[in-house]
PDB file of N, CA and C in Angstrom:
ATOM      1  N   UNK A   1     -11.509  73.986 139.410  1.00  0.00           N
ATOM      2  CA  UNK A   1     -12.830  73.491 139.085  1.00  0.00           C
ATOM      3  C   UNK A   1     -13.128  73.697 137.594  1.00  0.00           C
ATOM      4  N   UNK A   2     -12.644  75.154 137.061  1.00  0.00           N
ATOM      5  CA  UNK A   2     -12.931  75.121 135.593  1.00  0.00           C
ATOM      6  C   UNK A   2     -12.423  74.088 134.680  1.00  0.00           C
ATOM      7  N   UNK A   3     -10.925  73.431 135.348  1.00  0.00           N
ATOM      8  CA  UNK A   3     -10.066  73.078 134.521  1.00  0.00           C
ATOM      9  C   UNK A   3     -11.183  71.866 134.372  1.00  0.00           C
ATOM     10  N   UNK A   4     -11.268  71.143 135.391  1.00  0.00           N
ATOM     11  CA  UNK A   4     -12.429  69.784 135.900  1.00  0.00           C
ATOM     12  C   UNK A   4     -13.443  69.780 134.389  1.00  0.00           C
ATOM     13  N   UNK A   5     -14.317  70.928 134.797  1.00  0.00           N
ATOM     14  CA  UNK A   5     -15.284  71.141 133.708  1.00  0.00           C
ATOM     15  C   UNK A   5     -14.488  70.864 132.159  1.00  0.00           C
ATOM     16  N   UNK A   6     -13.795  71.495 131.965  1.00  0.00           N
ATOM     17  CA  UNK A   6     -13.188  71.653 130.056  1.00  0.00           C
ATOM     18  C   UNK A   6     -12.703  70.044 130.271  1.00  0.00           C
ATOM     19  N   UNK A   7     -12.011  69.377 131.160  1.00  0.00           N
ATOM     20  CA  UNK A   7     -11.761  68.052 130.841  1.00  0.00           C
ATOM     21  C   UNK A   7     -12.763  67.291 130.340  1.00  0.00           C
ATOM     22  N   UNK A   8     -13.675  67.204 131.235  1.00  0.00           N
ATOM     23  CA  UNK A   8     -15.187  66.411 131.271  1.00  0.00           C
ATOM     24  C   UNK A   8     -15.675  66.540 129.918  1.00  0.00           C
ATOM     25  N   UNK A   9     -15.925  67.919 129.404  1.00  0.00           N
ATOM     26  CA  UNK A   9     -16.494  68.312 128.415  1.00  0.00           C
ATOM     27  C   UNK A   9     -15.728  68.147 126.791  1.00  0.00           C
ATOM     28  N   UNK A  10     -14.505  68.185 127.024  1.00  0.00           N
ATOM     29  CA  UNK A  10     -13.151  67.982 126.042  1.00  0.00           C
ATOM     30  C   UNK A  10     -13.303  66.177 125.756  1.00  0.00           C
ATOM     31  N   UNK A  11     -13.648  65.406 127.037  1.00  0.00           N
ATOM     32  CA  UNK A  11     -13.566  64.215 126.875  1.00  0.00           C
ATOM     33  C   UNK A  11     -14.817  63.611 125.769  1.00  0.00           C
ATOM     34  N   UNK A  12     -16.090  64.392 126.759  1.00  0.00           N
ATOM     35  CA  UNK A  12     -17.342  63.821 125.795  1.00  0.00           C
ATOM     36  C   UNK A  12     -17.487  64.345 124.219  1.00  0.00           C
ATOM     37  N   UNK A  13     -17.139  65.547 124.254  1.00  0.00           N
ATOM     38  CA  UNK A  13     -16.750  65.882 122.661  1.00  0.00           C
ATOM     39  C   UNK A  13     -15.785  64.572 121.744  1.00  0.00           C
ATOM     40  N   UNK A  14     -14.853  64.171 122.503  1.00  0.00           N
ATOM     41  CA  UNK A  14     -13.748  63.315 121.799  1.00  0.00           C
ATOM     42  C   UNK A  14     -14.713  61.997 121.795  1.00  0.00           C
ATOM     43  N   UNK A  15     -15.718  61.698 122.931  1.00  0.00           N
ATOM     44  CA  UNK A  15     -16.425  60.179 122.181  1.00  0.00           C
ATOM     45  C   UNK A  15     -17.365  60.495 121.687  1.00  0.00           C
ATOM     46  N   UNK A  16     -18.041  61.772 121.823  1.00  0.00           N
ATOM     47  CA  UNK A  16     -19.249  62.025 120.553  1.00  0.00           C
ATOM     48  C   UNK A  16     -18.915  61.781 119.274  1.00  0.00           C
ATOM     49  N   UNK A  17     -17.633  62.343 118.793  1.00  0.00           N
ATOM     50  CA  UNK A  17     -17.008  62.167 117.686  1.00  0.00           C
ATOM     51  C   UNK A  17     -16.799  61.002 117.468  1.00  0.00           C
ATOM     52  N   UNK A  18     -16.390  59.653 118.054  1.00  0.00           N
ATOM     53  CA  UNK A  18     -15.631  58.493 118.323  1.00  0.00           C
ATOM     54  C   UNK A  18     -16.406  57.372 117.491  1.00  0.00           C
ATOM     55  N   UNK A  19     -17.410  57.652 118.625  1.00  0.00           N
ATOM     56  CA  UNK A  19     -18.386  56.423 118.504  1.00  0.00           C
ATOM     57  C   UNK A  19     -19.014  56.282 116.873  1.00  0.00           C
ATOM     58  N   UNK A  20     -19.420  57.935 116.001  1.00  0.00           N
ATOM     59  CA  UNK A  20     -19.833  57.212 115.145  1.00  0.00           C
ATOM     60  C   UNK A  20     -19.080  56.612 114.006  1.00  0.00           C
ATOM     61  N   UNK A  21     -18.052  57.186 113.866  1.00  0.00           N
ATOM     62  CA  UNK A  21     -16.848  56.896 113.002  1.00  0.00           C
ATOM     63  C   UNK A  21     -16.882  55.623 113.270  1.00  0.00           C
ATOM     64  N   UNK A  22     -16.971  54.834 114.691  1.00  0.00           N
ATOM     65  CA  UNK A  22     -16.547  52.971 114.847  1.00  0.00           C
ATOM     66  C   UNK A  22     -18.006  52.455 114.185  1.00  0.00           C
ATOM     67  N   UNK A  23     -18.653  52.949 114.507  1.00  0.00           N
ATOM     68  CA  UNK A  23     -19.935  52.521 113.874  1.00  0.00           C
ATOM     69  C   UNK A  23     -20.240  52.370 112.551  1.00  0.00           C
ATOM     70  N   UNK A  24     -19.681  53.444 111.895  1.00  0.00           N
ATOM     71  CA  UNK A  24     -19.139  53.567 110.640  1.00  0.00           C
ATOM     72  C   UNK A  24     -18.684  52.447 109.957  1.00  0.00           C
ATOM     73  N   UNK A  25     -17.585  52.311 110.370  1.00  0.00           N
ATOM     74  CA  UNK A  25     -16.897  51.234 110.145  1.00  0.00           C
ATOM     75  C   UNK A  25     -17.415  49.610 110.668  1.00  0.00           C
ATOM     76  N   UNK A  26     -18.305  49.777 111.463  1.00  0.00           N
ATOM     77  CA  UNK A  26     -18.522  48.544 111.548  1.00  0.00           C
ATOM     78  C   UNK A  26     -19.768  48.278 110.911  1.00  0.00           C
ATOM     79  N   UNK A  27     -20.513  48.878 110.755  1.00  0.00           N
ATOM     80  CA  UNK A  27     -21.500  48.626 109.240  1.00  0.00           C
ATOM     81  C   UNK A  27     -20.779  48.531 108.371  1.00  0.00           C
ATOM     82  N   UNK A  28     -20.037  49.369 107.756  1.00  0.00           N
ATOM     83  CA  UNK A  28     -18.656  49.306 106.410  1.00  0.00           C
ATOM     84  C   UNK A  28     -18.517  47.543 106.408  1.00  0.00           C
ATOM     85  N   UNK A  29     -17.938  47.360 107.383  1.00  0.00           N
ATOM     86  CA  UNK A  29     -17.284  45.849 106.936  1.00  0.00           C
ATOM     87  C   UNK A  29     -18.789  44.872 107.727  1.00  0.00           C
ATOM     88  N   UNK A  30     -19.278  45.026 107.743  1.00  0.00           N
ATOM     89  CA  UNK A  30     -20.737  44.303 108.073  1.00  0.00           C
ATOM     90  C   UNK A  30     -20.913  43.732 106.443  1.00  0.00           C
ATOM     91  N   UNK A  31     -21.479  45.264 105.683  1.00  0.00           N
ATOM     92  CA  UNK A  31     -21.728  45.029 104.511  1.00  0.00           C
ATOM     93  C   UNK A  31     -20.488  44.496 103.261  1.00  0.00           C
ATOM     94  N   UNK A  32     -19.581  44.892 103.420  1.00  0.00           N
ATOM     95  CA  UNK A  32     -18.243  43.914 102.867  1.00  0.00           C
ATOM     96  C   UNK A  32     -18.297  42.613 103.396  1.00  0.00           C
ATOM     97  N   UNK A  33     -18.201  42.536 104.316  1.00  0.00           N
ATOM     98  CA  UNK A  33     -18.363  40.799 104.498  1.00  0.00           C
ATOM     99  C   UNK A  33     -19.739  40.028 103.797  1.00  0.00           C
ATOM    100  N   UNK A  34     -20.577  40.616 103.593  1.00  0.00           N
ATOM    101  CA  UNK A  34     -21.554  40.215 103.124  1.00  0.00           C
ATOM    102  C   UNK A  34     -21.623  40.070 101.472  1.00  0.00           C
ATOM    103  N   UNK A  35     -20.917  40.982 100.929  1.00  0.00           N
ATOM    104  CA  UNK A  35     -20.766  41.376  99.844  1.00  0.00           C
ATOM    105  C   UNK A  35     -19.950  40.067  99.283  1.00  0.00           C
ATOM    106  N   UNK A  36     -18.390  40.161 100.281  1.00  0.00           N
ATOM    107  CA  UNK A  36     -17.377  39.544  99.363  1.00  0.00           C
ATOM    108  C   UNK A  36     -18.569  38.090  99.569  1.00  0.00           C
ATOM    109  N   UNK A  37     -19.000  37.265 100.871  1.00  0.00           N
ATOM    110  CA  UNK A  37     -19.603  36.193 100.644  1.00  0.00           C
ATOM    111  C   UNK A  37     -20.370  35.803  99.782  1.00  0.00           C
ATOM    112  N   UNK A  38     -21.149  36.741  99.333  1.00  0.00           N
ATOM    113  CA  UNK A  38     -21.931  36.400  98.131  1.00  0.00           C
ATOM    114  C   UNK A  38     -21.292  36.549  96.850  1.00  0.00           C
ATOM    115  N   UNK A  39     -20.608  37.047  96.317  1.00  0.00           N
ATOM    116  CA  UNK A  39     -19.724  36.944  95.368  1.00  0.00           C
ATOM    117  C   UNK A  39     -19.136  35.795  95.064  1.00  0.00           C
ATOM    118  N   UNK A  40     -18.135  35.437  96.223  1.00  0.00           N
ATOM    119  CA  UNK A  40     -17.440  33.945  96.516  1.00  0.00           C
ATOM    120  C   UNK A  40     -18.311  32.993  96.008  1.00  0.00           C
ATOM    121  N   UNK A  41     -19.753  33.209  96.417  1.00  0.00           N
ATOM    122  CA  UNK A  41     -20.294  31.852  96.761  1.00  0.00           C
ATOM    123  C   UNK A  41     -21.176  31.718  95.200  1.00  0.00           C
ATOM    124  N   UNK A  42     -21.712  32.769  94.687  1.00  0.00           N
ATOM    125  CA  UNK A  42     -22.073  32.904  93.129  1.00  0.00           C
ATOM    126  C   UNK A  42     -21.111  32.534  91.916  1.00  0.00           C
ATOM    127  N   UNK A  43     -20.036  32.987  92.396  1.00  0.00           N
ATOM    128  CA  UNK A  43     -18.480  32.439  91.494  1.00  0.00           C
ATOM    129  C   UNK A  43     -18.481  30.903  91.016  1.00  0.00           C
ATOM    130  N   UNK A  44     -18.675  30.504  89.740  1.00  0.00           N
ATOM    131  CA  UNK A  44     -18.554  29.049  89.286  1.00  0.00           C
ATOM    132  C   UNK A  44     -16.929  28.898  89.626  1.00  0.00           C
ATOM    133  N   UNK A  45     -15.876  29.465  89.444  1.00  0.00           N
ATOM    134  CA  UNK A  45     -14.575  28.591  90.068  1.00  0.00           C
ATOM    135  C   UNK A  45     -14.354  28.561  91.789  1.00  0.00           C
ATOM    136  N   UNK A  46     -14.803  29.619  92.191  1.00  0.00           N
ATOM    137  CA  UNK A  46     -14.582  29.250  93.665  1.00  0.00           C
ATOM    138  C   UNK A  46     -15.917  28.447  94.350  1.00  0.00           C
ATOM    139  N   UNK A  47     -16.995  28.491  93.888  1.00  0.00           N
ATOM    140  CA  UNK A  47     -17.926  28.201  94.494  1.00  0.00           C
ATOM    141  C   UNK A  47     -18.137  26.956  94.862  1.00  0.00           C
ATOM    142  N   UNK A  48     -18.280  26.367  95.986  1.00  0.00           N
ATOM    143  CA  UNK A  48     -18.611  25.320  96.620  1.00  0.00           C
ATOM    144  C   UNK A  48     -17.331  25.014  97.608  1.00  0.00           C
ATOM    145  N   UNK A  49     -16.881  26.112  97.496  1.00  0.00           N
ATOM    146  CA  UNK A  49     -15.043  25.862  98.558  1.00  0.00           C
ATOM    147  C   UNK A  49     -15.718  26.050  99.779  1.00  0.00           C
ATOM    148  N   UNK A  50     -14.596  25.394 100.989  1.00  0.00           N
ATOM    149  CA  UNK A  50     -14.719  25.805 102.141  1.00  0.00           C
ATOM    150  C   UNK A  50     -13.792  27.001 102.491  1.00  0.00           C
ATOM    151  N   UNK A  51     -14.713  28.160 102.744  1.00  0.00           N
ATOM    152  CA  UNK A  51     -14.135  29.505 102.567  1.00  0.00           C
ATOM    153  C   UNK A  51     -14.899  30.087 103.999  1.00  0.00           C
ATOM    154  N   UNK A  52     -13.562  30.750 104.855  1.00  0.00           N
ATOM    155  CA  UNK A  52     -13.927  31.603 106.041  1.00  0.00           C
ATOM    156  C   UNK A  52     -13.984  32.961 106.056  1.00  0.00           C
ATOM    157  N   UNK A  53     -14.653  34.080 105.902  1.00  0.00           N
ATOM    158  CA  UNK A  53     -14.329  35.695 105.701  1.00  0.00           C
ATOM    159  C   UNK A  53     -14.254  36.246 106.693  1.00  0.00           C
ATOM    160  N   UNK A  54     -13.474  37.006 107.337  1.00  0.00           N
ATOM    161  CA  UNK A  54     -13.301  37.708 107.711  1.00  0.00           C
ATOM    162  C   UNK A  54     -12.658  39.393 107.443  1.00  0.00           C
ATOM    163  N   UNK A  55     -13.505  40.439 108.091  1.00  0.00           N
ATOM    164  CA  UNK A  55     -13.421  41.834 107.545  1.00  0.00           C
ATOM    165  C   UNK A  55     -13.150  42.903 109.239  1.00  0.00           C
ATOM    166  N   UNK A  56     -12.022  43.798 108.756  1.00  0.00           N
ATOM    167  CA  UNK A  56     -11.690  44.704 110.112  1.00  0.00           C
ATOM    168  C   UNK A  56     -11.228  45.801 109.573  1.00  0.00           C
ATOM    169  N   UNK A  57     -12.047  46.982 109.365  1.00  0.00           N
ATOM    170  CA  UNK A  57     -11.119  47.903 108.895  1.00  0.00           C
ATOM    171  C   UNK A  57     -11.272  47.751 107.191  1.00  0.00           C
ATOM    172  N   UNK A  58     -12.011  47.404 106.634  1.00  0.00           N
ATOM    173  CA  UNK A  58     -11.603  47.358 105.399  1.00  0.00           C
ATOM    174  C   UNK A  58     -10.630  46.073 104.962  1.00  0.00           C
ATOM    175  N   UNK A  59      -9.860  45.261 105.488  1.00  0.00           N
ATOM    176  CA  UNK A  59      -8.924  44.447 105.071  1.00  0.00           C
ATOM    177  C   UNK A  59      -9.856  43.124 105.766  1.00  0.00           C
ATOM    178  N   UNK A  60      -9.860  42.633 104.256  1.00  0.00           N
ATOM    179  CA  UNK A  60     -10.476  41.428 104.571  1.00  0.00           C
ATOM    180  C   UNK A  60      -9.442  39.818 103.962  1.00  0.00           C
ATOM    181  N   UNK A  61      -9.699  38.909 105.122  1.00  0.00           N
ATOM    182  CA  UNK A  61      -8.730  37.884 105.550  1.00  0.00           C
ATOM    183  C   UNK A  61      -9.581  36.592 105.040  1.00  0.00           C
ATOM    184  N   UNK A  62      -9.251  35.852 104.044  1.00  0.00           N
ATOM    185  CA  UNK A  62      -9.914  34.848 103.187  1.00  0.00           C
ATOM    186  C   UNK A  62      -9.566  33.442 103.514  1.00  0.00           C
ATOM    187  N   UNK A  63     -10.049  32.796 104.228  1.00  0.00           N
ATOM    188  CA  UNK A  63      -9.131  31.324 104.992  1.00  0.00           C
ATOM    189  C   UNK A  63      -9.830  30.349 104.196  1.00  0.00           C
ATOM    190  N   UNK A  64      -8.896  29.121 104.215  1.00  0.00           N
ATOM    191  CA  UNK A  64     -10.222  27.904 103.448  1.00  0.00           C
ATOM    192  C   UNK A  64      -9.216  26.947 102.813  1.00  0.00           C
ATOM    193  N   UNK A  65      -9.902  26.263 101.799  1.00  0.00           N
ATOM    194  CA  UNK A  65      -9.366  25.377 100.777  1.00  0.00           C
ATOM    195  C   UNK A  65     -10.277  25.645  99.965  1.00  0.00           C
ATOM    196  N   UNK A  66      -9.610  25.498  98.602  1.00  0.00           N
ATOM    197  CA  UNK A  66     -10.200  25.867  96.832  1.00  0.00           C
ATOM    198  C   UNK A  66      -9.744  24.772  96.727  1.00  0.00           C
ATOM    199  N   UNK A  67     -10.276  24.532  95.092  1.00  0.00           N
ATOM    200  CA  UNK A  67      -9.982  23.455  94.639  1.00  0.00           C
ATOM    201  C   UNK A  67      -8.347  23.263  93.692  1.00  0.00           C
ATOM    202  N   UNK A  68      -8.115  24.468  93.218  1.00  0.00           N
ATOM    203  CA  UNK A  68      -6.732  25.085  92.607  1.00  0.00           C
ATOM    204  C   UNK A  68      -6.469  26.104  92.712  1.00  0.00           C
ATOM    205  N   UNK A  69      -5.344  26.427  92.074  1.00  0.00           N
ATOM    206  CA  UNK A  69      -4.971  27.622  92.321  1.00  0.00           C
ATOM    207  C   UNK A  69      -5.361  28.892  91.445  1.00  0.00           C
ATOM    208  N   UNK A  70      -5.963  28.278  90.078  1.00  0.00           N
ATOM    209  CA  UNK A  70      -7.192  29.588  89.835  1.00  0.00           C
ATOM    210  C   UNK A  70      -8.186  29.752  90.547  1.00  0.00           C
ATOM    211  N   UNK A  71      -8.745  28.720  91.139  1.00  0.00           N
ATOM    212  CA  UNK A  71      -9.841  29.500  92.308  1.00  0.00           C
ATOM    213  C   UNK A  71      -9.017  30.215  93.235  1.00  0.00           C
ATOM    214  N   UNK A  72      -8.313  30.332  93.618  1.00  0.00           N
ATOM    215  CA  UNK A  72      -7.763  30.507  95.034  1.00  0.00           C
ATOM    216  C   UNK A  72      -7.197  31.997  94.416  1.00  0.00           C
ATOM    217  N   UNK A  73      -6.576  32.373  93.239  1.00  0.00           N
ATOM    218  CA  UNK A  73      -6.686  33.820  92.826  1.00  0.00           C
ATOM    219  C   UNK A  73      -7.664  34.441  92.362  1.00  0.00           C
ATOM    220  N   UNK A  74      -9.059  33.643  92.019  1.00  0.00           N
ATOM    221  CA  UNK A  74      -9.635  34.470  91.503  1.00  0.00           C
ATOM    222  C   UNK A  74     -10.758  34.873  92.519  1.00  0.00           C
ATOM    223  N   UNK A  75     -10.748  34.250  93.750  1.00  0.00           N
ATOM    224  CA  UNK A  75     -11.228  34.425  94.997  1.00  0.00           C
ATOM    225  C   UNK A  75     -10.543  35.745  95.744  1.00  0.00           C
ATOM    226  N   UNK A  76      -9.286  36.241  95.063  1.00  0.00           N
ATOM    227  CA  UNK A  76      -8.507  37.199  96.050  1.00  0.00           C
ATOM    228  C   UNK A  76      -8.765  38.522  94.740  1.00  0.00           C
ATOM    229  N   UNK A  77      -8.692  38.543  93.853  1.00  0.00           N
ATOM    230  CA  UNK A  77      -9.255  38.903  92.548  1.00  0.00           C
ATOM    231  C   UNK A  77     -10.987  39.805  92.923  1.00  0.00           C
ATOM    232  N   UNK A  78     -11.736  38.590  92.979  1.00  0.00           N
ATOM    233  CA  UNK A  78     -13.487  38.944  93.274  1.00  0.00           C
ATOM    234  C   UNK A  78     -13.548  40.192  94.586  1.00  0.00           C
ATOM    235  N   UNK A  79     -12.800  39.335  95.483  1.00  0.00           N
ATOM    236  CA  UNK A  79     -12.468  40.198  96.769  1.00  0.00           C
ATOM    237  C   UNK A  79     -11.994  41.722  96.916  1.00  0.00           C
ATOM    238  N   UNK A  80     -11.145  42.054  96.294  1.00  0.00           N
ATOM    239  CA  UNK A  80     -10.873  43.087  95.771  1.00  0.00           C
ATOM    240  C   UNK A  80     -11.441  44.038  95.038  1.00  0.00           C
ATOM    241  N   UNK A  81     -12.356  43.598  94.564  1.00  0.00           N
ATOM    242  CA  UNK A  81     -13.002  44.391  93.753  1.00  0.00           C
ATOM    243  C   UNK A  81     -14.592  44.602  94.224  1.00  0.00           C
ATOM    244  N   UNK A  82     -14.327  44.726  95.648  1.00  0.00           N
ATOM    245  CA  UNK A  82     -15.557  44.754  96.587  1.00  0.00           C
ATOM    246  C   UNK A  82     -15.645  46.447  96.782  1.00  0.00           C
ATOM    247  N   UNK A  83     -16.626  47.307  96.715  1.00  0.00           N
ATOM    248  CA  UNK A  83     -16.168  48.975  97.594  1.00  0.00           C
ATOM    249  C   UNK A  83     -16.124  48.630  98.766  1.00  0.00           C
ATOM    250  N   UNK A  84     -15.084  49.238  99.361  1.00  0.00           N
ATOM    251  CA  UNK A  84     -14.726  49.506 100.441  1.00  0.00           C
ATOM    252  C   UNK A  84     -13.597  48.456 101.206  1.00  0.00           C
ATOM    253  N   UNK A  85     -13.218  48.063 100.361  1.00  0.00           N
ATOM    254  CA  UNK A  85     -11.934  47.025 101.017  1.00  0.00           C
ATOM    255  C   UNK A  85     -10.636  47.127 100.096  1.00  0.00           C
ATOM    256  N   UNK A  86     -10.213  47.755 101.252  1.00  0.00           N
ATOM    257  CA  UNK A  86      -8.441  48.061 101.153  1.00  0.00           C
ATOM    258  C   UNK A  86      -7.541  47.080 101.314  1.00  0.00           C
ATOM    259  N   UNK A  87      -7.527  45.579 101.799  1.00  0.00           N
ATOM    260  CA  UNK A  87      -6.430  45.263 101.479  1.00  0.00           C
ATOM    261  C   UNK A  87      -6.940  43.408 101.873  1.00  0.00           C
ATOM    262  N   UNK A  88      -6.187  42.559 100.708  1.00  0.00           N
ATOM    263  CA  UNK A  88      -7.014  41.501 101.028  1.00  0.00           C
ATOM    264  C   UNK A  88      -5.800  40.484 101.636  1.00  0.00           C
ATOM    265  N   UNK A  89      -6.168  39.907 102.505  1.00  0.00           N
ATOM    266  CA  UNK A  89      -5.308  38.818 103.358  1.00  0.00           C
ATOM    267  C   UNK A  89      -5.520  37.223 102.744  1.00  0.00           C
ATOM    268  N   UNK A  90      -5.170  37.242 101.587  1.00  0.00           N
ATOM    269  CA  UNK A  90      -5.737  35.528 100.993  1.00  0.00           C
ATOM    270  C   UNK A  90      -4.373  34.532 101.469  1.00  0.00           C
ATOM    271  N   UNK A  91      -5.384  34.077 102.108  1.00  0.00           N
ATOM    272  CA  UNK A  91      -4.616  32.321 103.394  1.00  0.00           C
ATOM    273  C   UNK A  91      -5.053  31.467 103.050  1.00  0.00           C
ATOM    274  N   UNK A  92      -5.963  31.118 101.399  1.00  0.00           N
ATOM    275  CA  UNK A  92      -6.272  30.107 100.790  1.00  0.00           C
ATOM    276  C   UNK A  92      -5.588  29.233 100.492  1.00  0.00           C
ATOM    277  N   UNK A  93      -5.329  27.725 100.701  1.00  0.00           N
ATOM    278  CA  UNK A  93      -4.869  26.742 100.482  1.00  0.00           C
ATOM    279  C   UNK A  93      -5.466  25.803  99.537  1.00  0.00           C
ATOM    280  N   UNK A  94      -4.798  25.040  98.634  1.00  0.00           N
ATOM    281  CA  UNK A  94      -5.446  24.600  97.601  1.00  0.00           C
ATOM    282  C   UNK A  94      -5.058  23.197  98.320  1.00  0.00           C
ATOM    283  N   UNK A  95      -6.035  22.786  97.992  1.00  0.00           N
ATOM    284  CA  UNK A  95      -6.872  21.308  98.242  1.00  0.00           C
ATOM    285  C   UNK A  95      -5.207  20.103  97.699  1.00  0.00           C
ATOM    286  N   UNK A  96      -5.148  19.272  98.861  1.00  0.00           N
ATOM    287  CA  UNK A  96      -3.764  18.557  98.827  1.00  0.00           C
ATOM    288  C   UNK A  96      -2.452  19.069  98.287  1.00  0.00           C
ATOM    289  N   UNK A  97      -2.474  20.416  98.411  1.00  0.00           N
ATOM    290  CA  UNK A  97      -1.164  20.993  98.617  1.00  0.00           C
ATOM    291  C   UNK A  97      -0.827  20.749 100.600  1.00  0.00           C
ATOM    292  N   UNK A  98       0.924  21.201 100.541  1.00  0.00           N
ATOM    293  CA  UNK A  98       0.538  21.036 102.126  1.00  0.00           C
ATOM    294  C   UNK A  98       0.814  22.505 102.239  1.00  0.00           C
TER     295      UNK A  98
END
């Protein structure tokens, strides 16, 4: 029966801890996604692209079409230089490339 008890209690300790750390993190990239979008979208070379963001963990995943390929680095460039994002996934395609 004791053992019963320290499990139970061992368990809720491990998601007391759990939960806010995910929470953490999911405000973290709440506000990164928000961040890199407005950046993107203020940017005179990238701005007016069709651009998708996505953020997990800090690593944020940049989908779309630019118009060249200086937008399309300086979109992975802006991104980067967001706090709190570790690693950027740019899947930008420049406009009639295939």
């Amino acid at each position: 029966m004791k053992d019963m008890i320290l499990r139970a209690l061992s368990m809720i300790l491990i998601f007391a801890l759990a939960v806010p750390v995910f929470a953490q993190n999911t405000s973290s990239d709440d506000r990164i996604y928000d961040t890199v979008r407005q950046r993107l979208a203020n940017d005179p070379d990238v701005k007016g692209a069709d651009l998708e963001v996505a953020v997990k963990n800090g690593v944020v995943t940049i989908k779309g079409t630019v118009n060249d390929e200086h937008a399309r680095e300086k979109a992975e460039k802006i991104t980067k230089k967001v706090k709190g994002v570790t690693r950027v996934e740019n899947q930008l395609k420049v406009f009639g490339s295939s």
